[in-house]
Structures are given as C-alpha cells and as structure tokens.
PDB file of N, CA and C in Angstrom:
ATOM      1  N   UNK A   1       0.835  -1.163   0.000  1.00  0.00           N
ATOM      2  CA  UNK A   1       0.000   0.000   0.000  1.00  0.00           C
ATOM      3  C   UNK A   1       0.891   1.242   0.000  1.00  0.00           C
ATOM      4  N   UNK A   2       0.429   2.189  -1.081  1.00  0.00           N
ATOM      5  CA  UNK A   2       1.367   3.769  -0.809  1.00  0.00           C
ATOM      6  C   UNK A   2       0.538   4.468  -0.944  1.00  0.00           C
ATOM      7  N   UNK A   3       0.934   5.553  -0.382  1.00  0.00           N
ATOM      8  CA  UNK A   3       0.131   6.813  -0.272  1.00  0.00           C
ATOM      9  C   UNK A   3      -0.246   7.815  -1.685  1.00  0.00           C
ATOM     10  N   UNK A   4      -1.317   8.085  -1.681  1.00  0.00           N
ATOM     11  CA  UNK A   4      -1.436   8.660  -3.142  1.00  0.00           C
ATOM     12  C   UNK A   4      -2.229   9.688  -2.770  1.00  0.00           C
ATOM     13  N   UNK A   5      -1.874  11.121  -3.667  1.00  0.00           N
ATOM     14  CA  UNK A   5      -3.439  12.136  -3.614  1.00  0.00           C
ATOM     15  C   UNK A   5      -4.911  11.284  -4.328  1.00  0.00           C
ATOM     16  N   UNK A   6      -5.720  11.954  -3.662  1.00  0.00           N
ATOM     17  CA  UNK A   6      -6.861  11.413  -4.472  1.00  0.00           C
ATOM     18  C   UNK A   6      -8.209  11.431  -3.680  1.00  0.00           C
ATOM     19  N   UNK A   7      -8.962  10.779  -3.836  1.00  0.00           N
ATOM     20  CA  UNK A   7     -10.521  10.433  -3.248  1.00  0.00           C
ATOM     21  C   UNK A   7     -11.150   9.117  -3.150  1.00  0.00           C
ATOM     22  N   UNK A   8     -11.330   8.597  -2.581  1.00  0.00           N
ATOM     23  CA  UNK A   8     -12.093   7.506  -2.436  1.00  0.00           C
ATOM     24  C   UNK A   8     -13.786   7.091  -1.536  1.00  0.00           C
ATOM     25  N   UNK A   9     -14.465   6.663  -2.285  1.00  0.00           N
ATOM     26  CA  UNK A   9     -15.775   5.871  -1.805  1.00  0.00           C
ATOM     27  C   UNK A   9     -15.582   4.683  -0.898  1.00  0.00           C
ATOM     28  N   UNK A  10     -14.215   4.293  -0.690  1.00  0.00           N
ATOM     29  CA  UNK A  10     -14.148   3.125   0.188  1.00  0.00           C
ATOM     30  C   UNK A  10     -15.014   2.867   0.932  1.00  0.00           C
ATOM     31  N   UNK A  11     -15.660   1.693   1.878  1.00  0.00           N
ATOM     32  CA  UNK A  11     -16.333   1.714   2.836  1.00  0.00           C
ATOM     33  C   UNK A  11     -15.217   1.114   3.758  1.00  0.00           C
ATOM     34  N   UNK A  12     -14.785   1.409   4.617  1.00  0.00           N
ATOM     35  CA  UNK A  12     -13.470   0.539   5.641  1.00  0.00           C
ATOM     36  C   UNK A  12     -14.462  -0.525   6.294  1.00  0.00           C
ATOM     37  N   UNK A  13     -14.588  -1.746   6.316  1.00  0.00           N
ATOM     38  CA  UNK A  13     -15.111  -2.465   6.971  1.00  0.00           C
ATOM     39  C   UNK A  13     -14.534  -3.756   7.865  1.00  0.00           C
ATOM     40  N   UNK A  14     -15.498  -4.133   8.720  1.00  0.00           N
ATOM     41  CA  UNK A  14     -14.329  -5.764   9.062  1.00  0.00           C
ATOM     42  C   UNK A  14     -13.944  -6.532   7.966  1.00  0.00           C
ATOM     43  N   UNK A  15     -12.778  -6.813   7.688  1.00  0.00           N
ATOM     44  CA  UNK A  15     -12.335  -7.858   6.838  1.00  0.00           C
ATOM     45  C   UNK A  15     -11.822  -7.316   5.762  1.00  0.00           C
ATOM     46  N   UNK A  16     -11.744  -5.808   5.691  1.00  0.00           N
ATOM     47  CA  UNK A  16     -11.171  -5.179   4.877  1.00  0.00           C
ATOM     48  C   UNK A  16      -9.736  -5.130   5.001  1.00  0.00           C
ATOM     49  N   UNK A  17      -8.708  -4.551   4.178  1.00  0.00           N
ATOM     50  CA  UNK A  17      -7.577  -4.696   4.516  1.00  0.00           C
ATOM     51  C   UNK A  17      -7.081  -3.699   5.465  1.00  0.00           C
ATOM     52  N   UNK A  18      -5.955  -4.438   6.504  1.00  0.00           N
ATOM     53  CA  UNK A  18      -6.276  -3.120   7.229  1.00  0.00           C
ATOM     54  C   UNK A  18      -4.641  -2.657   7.947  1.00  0.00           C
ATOM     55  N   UNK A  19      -3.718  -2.955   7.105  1.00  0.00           N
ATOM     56  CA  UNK A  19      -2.227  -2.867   7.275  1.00  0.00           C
ATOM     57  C   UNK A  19      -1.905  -1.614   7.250  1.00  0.00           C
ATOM     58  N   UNK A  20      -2.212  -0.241   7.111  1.00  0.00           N
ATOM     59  CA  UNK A  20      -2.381   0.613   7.041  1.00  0.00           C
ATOM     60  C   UNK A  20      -1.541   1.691   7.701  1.00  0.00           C
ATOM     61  N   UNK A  21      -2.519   1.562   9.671  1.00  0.00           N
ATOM     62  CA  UNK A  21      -2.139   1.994  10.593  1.00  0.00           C
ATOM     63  C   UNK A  21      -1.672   0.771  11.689  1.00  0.00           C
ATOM     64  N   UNK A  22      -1.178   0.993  12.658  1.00  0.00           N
ATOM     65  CA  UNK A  22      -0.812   0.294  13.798  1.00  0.00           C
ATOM     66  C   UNK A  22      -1.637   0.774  15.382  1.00  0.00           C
ATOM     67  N   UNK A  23      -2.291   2.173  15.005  1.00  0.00           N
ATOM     68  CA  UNK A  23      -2.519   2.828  16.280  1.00  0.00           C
ATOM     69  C   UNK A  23      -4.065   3.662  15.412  1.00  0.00           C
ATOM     70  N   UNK A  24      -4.700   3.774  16.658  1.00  0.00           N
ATOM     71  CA  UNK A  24      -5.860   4.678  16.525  1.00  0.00           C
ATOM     72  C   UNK A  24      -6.599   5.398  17.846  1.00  0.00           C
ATOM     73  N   UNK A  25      -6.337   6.795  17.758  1.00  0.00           N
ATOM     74  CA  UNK A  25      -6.708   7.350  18.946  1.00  0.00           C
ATOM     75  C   UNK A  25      -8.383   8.168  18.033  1.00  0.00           C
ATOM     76  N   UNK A  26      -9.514   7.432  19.170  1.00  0.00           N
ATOM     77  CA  UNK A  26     -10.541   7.808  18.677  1.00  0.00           C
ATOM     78  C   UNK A  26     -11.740   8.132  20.149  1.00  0.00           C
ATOM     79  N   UNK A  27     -12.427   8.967  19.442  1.00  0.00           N
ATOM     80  CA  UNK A  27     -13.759   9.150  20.731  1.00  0.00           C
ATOM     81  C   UNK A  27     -14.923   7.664  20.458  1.00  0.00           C
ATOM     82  N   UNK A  28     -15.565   7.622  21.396  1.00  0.00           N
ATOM     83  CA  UNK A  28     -16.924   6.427  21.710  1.00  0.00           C
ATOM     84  C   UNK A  28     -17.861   7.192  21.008  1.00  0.00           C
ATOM     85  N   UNK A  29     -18.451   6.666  19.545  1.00  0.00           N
ATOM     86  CA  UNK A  29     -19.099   6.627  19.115  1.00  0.00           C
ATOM     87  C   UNK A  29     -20.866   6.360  19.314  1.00  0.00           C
ATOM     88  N   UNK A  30     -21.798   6.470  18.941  1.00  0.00           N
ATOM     89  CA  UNK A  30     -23.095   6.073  18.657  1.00  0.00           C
ATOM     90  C   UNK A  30     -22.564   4.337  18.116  1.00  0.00           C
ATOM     91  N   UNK A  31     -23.477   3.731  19.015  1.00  0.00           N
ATOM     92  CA  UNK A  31     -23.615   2.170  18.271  1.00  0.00           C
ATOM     93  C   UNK A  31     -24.767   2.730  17.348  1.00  0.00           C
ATOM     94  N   UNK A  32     -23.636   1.009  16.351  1.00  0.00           N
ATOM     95  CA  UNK A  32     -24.471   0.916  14.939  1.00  0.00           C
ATOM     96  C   UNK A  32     -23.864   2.380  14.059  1.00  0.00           C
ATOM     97  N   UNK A  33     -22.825   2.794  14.649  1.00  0.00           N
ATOM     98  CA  UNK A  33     -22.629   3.795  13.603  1.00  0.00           C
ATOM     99  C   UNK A  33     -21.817   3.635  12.633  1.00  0.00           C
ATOM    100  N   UNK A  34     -21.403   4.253  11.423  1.00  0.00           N
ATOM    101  CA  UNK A  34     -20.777   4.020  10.522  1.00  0.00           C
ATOM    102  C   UNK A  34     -18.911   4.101  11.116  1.00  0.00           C
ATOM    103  N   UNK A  35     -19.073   5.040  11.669  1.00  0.00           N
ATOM    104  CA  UNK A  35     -17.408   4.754  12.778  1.00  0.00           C
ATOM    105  C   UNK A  35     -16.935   3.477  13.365  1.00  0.00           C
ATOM    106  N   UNK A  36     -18.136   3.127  13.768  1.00  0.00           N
ATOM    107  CA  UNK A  36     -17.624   1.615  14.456  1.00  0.00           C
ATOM    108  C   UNK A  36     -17.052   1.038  13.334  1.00  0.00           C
ATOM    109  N   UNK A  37     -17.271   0.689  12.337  1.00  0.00           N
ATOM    110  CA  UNK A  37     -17.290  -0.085  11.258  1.00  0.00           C
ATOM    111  C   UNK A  37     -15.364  -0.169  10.848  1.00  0.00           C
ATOM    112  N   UNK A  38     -15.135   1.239  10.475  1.00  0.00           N
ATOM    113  CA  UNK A  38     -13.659   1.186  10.773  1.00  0.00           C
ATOM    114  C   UNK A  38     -13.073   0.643  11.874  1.00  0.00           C
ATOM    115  N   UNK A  39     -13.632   1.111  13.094  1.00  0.00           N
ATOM    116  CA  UNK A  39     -12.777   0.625  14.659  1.00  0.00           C
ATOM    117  C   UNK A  39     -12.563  -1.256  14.561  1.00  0.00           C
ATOM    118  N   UNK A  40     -13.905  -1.551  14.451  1.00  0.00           N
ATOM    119  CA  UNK A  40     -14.052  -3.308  13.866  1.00  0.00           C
ATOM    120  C   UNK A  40     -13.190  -3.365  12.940  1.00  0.00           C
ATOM    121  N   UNK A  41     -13.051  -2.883  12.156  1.00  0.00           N
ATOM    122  CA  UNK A  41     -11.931  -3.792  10.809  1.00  0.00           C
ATOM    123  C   UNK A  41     -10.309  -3.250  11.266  1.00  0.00           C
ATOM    124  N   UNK A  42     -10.598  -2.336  12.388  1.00  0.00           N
ATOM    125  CA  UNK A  42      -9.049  -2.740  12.699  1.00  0.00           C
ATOM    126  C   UNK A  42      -8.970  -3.596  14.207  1.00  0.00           C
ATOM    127  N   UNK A  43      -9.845  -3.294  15.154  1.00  0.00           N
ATOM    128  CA  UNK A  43      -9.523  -4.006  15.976  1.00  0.00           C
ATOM    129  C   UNK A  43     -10.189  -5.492  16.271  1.00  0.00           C
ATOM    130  N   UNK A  44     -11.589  -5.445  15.294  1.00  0.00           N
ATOM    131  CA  UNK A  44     -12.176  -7.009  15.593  1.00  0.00           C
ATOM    132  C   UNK A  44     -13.337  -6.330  16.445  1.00  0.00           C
ATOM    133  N   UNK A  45     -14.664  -7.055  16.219  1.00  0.00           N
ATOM    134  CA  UNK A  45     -15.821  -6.246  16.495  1.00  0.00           C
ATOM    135  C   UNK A  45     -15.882  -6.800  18.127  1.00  0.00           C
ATOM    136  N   UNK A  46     -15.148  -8.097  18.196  1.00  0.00           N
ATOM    137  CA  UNK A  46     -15.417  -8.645  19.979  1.00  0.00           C
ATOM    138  C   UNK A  46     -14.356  -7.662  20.571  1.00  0.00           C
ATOM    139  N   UNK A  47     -13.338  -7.474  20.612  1.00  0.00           N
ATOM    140  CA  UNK A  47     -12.741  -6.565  21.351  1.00  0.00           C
ATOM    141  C   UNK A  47     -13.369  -4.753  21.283  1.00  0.00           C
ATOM    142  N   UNK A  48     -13.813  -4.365  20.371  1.00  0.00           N
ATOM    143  CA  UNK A  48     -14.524  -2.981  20.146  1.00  0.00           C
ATOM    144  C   UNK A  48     -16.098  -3.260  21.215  1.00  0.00           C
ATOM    145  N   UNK A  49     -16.850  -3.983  21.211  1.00  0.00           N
ATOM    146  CA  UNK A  49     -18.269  -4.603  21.845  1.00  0.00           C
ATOM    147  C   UNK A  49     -17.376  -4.510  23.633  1.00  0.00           C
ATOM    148  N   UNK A  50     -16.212  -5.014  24.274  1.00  0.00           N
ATOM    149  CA  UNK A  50     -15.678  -5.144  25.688  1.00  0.00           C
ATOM    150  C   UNK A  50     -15.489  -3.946  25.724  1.00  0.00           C
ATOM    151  N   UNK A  51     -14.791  -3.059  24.811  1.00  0.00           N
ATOM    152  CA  UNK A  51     -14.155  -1.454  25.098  1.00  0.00           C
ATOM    153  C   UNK A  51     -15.487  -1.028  25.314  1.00  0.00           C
ATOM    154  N   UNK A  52     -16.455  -0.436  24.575  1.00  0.00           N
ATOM    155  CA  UNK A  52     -17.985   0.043  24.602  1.00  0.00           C
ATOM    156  C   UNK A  52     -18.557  -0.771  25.993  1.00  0.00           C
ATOM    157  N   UNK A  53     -18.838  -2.095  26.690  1.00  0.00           N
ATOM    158  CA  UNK A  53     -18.977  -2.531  27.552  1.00  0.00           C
ATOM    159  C   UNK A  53     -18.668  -1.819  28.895  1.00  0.00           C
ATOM    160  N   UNK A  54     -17.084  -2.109  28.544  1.00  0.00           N
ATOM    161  CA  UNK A  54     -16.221  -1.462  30.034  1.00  0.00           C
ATOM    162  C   UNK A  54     -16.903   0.355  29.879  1.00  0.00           C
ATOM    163  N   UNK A  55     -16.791   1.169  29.026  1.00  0.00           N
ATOM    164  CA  UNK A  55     -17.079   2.079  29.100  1.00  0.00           C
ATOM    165  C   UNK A  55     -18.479   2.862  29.217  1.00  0.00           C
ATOM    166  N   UNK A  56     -19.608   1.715  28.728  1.00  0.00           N
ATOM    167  CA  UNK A  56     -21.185   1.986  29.619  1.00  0.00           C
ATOM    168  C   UNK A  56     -20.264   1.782  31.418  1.00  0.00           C
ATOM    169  N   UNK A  57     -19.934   0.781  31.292  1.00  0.00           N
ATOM    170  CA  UNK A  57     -20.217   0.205  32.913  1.00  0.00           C
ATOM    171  C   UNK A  57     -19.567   1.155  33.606  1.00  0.00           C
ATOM    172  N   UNK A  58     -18.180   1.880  32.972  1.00  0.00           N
ATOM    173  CA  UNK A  58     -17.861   3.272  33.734  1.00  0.00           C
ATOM    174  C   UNK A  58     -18.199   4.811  33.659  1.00  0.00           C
ATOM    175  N   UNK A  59     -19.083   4.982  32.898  1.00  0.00           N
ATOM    176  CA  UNK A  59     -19.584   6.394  32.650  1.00  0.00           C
ATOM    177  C   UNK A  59     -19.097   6.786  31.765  1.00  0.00           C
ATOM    178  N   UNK A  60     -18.208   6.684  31.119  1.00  0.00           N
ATOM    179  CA  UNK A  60     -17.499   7.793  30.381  1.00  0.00           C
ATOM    180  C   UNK A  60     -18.622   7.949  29.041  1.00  0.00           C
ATOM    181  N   UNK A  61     -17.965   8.765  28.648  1.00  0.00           N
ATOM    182  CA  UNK A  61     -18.590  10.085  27.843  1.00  0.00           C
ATOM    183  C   UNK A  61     -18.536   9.937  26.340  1.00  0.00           C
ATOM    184  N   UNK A  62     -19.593  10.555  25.378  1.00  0.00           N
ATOM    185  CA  UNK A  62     -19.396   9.883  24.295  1.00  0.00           C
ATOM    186  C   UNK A  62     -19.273  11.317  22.748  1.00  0.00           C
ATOM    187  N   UNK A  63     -18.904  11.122  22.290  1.00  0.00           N
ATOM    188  CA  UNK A  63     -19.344  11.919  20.861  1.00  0.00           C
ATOM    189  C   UNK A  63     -17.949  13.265  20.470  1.00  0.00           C
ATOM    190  N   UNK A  64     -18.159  14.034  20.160  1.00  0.00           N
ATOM    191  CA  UNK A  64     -17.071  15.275  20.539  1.00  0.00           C
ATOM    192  C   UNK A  64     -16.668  15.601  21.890  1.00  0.00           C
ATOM    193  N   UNK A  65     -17.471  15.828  22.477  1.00  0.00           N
ATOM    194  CA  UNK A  65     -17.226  16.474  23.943  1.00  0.00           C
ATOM    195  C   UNK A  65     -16.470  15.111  24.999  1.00  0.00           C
ATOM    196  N   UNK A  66     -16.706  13.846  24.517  1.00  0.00           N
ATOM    197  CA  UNK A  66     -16.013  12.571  25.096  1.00  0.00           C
ATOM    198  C   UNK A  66     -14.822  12.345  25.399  1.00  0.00           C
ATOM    199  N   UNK A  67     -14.805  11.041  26.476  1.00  0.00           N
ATOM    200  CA  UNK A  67     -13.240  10.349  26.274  1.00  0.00           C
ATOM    201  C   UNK A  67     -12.921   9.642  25.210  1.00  0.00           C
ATOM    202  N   UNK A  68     -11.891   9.877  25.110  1.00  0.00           N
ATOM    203  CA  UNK A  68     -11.085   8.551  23.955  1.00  0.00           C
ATOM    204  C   UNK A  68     -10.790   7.396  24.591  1.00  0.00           C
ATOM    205  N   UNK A  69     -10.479   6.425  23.356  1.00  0.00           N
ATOM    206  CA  UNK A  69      -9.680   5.336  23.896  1.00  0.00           C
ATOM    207  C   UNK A  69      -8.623   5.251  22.352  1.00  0.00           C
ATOM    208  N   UNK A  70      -7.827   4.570  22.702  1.00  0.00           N
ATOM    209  CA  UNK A  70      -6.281   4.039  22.294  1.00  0.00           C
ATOM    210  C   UNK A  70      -6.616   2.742  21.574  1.00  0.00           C
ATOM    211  N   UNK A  71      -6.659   2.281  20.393  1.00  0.00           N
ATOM    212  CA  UNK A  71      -5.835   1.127  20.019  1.00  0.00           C
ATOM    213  C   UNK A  71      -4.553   0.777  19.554  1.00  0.00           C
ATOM    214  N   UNK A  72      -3.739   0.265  19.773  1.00  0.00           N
ATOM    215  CA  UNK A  72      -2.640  -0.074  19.585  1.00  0.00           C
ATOM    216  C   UNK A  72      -2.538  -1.568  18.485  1.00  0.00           C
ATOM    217  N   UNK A  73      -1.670  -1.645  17.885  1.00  0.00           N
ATOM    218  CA  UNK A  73      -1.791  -3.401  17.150  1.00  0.00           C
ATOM    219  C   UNK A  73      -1.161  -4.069  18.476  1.00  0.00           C
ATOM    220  N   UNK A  74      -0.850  -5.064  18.809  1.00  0.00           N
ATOM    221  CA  UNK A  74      -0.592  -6.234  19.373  1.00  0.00           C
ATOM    222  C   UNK A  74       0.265  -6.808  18.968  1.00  0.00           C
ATOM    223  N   UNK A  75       0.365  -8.088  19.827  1.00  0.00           N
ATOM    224  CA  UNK A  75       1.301  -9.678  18.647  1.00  0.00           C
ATOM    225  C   UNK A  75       0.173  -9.870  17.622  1.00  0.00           C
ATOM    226  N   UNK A  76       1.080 -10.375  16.485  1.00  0.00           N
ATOM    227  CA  UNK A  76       0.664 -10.897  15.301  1.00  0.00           C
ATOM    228  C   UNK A  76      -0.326  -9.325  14.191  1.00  0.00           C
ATOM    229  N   UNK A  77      -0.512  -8.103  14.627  1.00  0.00           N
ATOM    230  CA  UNK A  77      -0.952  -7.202  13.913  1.00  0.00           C
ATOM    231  C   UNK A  77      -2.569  -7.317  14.803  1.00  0.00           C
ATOM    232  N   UNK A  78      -2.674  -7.489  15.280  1.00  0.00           N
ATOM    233  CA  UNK A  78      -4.302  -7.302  16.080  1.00  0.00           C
ATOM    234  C   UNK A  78      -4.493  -6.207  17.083  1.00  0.00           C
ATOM    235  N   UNK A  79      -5.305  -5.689  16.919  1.00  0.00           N
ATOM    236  CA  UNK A  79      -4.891  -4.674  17.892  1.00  0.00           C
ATOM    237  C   UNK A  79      -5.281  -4.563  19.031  1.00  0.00           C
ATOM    238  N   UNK A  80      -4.604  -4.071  20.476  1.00  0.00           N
ATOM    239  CA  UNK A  80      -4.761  -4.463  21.651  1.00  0.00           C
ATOM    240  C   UNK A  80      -5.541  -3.297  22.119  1.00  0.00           C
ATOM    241  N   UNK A  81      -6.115  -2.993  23.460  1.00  0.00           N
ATOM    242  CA  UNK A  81      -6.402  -2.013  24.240  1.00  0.00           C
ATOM    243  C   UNK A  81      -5.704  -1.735  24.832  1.00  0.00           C
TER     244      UNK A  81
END
C-alpha cells in the first residue's frame, strides 16, 4: 500500500484490509454507527463490543465532547487495548 493524492468511496469495513495503521486514537461513538465499522476492521468487532462494555459500565462520555480510547496493534498485527 502507498500513499497517493486522491478520493475515495471506500467503505473501511471488518475484513477489509487493514495494514495501514498500527494505532488509533478515537472518541466512543453512537452504536451501529458508521465509525464503528472502521474501529471493527481494525480491531475485531469482539474486542470494540468489551471497550464500549467497560465504558457503559464506567460512565465515560461519548461523541465530541467525550473520552477517547487508544488502540494499539498487538502480537501478530491485532490490535490491543
């Protein structure tokens, strides 16, 4: 993969390719939103479903005004919390 000017319609989804990045610093989204959809195809929709979990069960905050969370890749390119 190289970097090119340009535009794309992509949809980033699970199972898409996703060698890209290694890291993603992002806010807690609306479930079912089109954001998740990227977060899943890099980190795997069961680990994204525990992050959203842990974070109902602790309050935190969602949308612009929210906390973030961190993914990182892992062993083998998966990415960790």
């Amino acid at each position: 993969m190289r970097a090119a000017p340009g535009f794309t319609r992509r949809f980033v989804r699970p199972g898409a390719i996703r060698g890209a990045v290694d890291g993603l610093l992002t806010g807690f989204h609306e479930p079912r939103g089109t954001h998740l959809a990227l977060l899943e195809a890099r980190a795997g929709a069961a680990l994204i479903a525990d992050a959203y979990r842990a974070a109902l069960a602790d309050g935190y905050l969602w949308h612009e005004f929210g906390d973030a969370h961190l993914l990182l890749s892992g062993r083998g390119g998966e990415a960790a919390q």
